[in-house]
C-alpha atoms as a PDB file:
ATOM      1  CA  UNK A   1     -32.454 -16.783  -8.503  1.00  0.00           C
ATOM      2  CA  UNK A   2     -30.411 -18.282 -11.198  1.00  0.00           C
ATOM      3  CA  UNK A   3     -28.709 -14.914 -11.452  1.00  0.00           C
ATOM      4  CA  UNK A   4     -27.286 -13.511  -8.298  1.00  0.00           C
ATOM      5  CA  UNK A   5     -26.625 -10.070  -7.564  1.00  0.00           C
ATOM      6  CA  UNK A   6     -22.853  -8.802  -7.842  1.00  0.00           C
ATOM      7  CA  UNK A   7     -22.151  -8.910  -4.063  1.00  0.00           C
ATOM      8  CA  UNK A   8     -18.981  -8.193  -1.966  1.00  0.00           C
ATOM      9  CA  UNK A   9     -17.924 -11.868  -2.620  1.00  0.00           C
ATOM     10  CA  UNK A  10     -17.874 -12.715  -6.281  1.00  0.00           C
ATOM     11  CA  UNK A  11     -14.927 -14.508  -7.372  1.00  0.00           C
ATOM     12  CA  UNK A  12     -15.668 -13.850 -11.142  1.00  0.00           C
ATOM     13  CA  UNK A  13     -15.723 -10.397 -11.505  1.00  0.00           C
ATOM     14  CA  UNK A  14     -13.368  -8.268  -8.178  1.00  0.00           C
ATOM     15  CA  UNK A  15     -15.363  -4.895  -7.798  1.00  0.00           C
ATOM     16  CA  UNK A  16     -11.919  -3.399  -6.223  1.00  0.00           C
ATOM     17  CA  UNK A  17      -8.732  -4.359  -7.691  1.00  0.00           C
ATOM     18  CA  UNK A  18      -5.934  -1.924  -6.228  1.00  0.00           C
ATOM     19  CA  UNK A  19      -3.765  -0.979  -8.782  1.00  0.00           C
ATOM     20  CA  UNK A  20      -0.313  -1.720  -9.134  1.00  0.00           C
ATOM     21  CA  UNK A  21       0.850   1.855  -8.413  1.00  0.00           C
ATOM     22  CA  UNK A  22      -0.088   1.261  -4.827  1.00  0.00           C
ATOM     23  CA  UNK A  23       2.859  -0.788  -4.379  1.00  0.00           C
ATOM     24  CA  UNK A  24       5.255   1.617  -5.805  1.00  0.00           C
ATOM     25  CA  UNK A  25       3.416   4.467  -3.898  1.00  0.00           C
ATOM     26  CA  UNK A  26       3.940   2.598  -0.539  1.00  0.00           C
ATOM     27  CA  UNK A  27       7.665   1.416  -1.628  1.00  0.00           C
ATOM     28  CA  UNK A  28       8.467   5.433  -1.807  1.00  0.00           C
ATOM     29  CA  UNK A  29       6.284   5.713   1.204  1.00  0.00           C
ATOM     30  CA  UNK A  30       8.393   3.049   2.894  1.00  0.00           C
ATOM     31  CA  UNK A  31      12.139   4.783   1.442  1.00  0.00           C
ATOM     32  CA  UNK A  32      10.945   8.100   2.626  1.00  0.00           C
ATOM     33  CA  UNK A  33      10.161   6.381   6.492  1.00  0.00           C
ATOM     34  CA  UNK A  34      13.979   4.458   6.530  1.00  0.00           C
ATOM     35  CA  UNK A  35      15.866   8.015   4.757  1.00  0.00           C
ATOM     36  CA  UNK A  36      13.459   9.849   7.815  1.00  0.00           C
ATOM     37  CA  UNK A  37      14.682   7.364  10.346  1.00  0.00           C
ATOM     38  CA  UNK A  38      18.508   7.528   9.467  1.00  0.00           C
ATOM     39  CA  UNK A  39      18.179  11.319   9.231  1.00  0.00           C
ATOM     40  CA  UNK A  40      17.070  11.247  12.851  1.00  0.00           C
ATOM     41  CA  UNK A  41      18.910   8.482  14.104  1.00  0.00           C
ATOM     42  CA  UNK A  42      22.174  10.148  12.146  1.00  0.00           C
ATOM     43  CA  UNK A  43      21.314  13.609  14.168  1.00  0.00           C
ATOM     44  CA  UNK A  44      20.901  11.986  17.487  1.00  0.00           C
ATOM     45  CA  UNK A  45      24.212   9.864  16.875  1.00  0.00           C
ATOM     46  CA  UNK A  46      26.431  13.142  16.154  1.00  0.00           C
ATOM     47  CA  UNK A  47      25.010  15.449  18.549  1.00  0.00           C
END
């Protein structure tokens, strides 16, 4: 038992790391939602 198994909890060594496009994928993700929002919001406003 001196060498545990790679769990779900292992400081040392992450098994899932996201990588650092996900933030840039949900900042366009996040622009798209506001530009969709102001579209609509715009629309409803000068109608």
């Amino acid at each position: 038992m001196s060498t545990p198994e790679p769990t779900t909890h292992d400081p040392e060594q992450p098994r899932y790391e996201p990588p650092p496009s996900v933030g840039k994928l949900a900042l366009w993700v996040l622009l798209f939602v506001v530009a969709a929002v102001v579209v609509v919001l715009g629309g409803v406003y000068f109608t």
